[in-house]
N, C-alpha and C. Protein backbone atom coordinates (compact mmCIF):
# COMPACT_ATOMS: atom_id res chain seq x y z
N UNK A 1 9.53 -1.35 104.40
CA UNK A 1 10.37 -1.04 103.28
C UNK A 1 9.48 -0.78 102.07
N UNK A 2 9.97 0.01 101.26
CA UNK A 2 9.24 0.76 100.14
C UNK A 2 10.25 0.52 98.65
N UNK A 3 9.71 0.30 97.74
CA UNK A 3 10.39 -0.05 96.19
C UNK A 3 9.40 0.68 95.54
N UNK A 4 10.13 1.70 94.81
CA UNK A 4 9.32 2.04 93.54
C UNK A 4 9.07 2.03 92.87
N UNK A 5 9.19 0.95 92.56
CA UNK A 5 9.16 0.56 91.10
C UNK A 5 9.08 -1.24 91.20
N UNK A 6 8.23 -2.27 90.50
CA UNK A 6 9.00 -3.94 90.62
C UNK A 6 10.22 -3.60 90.21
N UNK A 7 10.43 -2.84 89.21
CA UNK A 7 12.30 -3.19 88.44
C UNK A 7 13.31 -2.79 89.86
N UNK A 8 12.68 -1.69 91.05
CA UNK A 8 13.76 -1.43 91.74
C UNK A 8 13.58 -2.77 92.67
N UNK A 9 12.50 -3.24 93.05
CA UNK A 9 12.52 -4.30 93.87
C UNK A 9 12.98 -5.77 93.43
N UNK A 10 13.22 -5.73 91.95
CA UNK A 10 13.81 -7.21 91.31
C UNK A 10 15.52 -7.07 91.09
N UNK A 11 15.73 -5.64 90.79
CA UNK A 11 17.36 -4.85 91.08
C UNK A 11 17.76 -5.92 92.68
N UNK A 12 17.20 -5.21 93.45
CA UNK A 12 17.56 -5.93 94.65
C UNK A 12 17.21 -6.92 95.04
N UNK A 13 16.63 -7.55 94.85
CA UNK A 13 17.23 -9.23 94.59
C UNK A 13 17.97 -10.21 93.85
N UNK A 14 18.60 -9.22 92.85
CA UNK A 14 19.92 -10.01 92.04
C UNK A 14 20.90 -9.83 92.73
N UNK A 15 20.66 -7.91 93.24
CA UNK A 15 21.67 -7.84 93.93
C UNK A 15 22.33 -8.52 95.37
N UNK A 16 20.93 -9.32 96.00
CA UNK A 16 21.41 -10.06 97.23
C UNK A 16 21.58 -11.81 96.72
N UNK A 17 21.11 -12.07 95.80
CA UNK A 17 20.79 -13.39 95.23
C UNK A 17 21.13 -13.77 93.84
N UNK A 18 21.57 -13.30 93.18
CA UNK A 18 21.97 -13.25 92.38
C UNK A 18 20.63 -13.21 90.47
N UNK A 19 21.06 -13.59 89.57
CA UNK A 19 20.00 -13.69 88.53
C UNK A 19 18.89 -14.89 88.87
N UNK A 20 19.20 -16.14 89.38
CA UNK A 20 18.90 -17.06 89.36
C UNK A 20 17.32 -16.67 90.77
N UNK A 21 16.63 -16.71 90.16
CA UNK A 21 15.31 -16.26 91.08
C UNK A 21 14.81 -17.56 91.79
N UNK A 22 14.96 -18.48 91.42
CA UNK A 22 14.70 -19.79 92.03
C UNK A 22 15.53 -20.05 93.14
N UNK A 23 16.30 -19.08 93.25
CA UNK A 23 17.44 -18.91 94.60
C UNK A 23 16.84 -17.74 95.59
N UNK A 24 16.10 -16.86 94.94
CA UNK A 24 15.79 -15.72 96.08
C UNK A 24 15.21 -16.50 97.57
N UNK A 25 15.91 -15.64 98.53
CA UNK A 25 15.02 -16.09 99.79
C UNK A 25 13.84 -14.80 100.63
N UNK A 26 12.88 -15.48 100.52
CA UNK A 26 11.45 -14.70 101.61
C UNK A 26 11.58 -15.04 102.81
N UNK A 27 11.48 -13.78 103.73
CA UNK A 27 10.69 -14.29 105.06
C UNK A 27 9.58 -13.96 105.32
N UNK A 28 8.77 -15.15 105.95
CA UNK A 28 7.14 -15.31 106.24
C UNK A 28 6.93 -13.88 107.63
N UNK A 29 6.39 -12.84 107.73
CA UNK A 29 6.37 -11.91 108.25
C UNK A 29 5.77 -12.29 109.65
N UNK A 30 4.63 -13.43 109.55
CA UNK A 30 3.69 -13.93 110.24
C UNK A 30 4.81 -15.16 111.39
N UNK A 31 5.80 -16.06 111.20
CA UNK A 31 6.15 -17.26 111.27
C UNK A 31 8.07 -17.05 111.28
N UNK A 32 8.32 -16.15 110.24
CA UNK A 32 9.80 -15.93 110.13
C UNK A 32 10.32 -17.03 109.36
N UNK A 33 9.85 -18.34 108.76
CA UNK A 33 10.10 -18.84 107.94
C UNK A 33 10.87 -18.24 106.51
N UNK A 34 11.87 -19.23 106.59
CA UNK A 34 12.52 -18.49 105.39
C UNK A 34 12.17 -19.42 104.03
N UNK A 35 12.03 -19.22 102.79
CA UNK A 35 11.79 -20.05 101.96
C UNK A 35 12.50 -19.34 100.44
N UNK A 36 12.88 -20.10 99.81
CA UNK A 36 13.18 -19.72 98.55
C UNK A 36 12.06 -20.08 97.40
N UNK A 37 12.19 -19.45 96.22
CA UNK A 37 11.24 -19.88 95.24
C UNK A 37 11.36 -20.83 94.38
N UNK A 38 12.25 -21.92 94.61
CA UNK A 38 12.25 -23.12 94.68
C UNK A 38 11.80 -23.84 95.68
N UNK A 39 11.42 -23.53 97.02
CA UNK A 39 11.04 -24.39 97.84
C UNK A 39 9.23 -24.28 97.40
N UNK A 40 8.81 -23.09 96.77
CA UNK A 40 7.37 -22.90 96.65
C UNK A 40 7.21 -24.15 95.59
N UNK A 41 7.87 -23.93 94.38
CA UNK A 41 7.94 -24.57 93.18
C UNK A 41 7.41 -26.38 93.37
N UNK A 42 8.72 -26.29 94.57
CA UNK A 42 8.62 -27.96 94.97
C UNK A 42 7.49 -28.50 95.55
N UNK A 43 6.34 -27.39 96.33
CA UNK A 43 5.11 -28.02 97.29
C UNK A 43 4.23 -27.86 96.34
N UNK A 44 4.41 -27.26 95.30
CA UNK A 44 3.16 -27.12 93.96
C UNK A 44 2.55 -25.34 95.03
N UNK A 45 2.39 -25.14 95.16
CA UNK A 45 2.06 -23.18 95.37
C UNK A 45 2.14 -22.68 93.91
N UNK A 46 1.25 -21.97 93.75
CA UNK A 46 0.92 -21.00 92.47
C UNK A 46 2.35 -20.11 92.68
N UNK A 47 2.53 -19.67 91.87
CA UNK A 47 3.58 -18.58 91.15
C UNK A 47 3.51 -17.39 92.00
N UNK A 48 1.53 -16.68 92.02
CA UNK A 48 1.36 -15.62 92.75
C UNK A 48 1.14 -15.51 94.12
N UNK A 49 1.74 -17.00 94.94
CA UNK A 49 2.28 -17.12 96.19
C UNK A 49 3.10 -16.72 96.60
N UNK A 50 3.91 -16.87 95.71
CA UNK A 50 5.91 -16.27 96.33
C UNK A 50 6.16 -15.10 96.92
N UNK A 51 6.47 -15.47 98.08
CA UNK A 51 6.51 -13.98 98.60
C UNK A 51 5.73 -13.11 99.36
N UNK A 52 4.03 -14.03 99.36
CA UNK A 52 2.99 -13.26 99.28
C UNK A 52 2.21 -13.85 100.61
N UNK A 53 1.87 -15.17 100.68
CA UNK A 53 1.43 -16.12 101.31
C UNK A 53 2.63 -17.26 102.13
N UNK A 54 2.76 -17.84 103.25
CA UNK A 54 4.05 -18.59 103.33
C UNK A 54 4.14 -19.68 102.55
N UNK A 55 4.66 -20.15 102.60
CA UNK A 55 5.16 -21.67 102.10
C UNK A 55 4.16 -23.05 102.76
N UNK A 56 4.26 -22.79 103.87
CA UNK A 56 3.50 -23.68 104.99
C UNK A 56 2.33 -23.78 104.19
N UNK A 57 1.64 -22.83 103.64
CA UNK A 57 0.22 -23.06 103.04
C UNK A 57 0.24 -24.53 102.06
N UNK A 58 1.32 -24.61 101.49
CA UNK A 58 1.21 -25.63 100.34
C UNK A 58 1.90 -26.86 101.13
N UNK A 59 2.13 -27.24 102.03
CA UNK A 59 2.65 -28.35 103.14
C UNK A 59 1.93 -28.91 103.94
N UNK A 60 2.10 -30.50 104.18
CA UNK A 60 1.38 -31.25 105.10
C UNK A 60 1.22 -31.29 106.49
N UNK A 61 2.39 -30.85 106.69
CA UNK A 61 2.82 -30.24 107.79
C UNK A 61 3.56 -28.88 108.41
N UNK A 62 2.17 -28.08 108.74
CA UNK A 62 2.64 -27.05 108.70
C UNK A 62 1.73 -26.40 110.31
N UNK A 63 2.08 -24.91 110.97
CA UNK A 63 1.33 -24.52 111.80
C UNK A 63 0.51 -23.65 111.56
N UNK A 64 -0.69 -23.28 112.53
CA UNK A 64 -1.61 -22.07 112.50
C UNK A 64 -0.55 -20.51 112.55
N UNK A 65 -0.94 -19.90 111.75
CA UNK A 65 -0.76 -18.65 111.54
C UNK A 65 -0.96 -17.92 112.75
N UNK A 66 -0.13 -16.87 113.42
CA UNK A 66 0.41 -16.37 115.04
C UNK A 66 -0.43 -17.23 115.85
N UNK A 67 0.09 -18.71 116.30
CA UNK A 67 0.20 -19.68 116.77
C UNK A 67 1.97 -19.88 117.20
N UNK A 68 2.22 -19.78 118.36
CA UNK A 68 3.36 -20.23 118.52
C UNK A 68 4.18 -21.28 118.44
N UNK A 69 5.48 -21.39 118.36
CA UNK A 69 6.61 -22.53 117.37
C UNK A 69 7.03 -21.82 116.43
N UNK A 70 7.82 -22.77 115.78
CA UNK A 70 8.26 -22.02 114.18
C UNK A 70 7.21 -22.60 113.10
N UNK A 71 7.67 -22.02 112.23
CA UNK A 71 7.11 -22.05 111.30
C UNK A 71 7.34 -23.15 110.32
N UNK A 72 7.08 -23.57 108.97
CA UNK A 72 5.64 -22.66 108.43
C UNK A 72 4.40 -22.77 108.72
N UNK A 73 3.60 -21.99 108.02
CA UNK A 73 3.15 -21.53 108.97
C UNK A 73 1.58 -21.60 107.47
N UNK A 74 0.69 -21.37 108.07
CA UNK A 74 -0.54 -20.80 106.77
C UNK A 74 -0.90 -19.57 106.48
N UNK A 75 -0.48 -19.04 106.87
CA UNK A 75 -0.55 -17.46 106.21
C UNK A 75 -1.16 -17.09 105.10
N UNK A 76 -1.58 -16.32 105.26
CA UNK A 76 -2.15 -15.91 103.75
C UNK A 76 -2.06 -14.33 103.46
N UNK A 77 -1.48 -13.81 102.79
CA UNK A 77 -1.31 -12.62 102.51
C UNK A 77 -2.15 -11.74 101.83
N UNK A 78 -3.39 -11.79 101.41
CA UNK A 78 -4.47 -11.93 101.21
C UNK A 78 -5.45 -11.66 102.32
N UNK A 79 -5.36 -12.14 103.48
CA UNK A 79 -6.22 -12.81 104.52
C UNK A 79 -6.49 -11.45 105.08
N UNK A 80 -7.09 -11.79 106.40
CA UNK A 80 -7.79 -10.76 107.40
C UNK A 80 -6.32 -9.64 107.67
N UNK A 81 -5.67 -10.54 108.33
CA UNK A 81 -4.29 -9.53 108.87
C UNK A 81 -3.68 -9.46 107.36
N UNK A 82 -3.11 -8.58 107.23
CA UNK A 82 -2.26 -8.37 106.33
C UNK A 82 -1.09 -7.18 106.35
N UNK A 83 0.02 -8.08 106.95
CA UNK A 83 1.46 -7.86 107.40
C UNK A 83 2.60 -8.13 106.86
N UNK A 84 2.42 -7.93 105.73
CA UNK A 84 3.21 -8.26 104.48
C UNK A 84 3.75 -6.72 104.33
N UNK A 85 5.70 -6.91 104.83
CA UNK A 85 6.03 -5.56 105.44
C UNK A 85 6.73 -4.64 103.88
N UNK A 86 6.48 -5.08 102.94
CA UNK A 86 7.36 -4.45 101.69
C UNK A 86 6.15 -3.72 100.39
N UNK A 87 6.19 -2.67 100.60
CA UNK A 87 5.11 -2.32 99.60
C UNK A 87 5.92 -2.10 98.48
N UNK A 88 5.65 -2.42 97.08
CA UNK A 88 6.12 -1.66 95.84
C UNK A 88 5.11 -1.22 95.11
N UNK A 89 5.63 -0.04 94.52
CA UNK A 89 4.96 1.05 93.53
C UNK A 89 3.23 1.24 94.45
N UNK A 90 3.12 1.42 95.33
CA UNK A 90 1.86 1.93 96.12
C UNK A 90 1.19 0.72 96.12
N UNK A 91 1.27 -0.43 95.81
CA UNK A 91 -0.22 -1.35 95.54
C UNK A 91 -0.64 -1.82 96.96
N UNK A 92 -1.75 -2.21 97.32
CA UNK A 92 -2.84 -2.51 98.17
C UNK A 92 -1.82 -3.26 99.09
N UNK A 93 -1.51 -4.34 98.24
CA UNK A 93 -0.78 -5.72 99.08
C UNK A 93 0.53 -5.39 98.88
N UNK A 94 1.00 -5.91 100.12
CA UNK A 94 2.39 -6.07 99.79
C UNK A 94 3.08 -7.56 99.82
N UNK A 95 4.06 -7.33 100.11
CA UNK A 95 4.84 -9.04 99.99
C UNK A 95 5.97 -8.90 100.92
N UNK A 96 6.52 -10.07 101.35
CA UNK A 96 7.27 -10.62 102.43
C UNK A 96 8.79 -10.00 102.32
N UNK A 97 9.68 -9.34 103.05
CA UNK A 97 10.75 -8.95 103.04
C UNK A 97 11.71 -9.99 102.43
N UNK A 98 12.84 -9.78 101.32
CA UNK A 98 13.76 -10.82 101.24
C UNK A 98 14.55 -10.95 102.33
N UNK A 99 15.03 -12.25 102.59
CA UNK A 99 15.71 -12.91 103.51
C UNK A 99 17.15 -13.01 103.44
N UNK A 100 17.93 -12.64 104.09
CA UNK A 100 19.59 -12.40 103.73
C UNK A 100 19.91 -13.81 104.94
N UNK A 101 19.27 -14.37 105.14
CA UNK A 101 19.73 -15.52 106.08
C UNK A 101 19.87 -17.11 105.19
N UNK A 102 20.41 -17.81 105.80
CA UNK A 102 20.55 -19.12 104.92
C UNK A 102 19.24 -19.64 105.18
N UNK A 103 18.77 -20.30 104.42
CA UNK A 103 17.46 -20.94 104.21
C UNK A 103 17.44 -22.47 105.18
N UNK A 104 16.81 -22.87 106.31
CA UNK A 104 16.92 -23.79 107.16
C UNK A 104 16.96 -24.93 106.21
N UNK A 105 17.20 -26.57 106.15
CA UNK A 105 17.28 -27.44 105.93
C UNK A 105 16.62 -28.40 106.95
């Protein structure tokens, strides 16, 4: 998936999630983990994680990256593989598809 713009890619996430961004949900591309940006908030993860890197990275318990099980997972979006399926406005990296699924508990 392709956004051209951040404003068209932040459009569509109000539009699935409403204003409240601490509600958006990511899935980990690597793991399928779903996480919101409140769940980053809560493990202490930098800001320029969200979306980018999984969640699992900032957790005690978490798995190896395409290691089988679920997730999370350590990923790094950044890293060697980089499968981060949403590019906006052309840049290098991309970031994790939003998640239209309920967020596991």
């Amino acid at each position: 998936m392709h956004f051209q713009s951040e404003q068209e890619w932040h459009a569509e996430g109000v539009r699935l999630f409403g204003e409240d961004i601490m509600q958006w949900r990511f899935k980990c591309p690597c793991c399928g983990h779903v996480a919101t940006v409140q769940d980053y908030k809560d493990v202490g993860a930098p800001v320029d994680a969200v979306a980018f890197s999984c969640v699992g990275r900032w957790m005690d318990t978490r798995k190896d990256a395409f290691a089988e099980g679920d997730g999370p997972c350590n990923y790094a979006g950044g890293g060697l593989f980089r499968i981060n399926p949403v590019s906006i406005d052309g840049r290098e990296l991309g970031v994790f598809e939003f998640a239209a699924e309920e967020v596991a508990a």
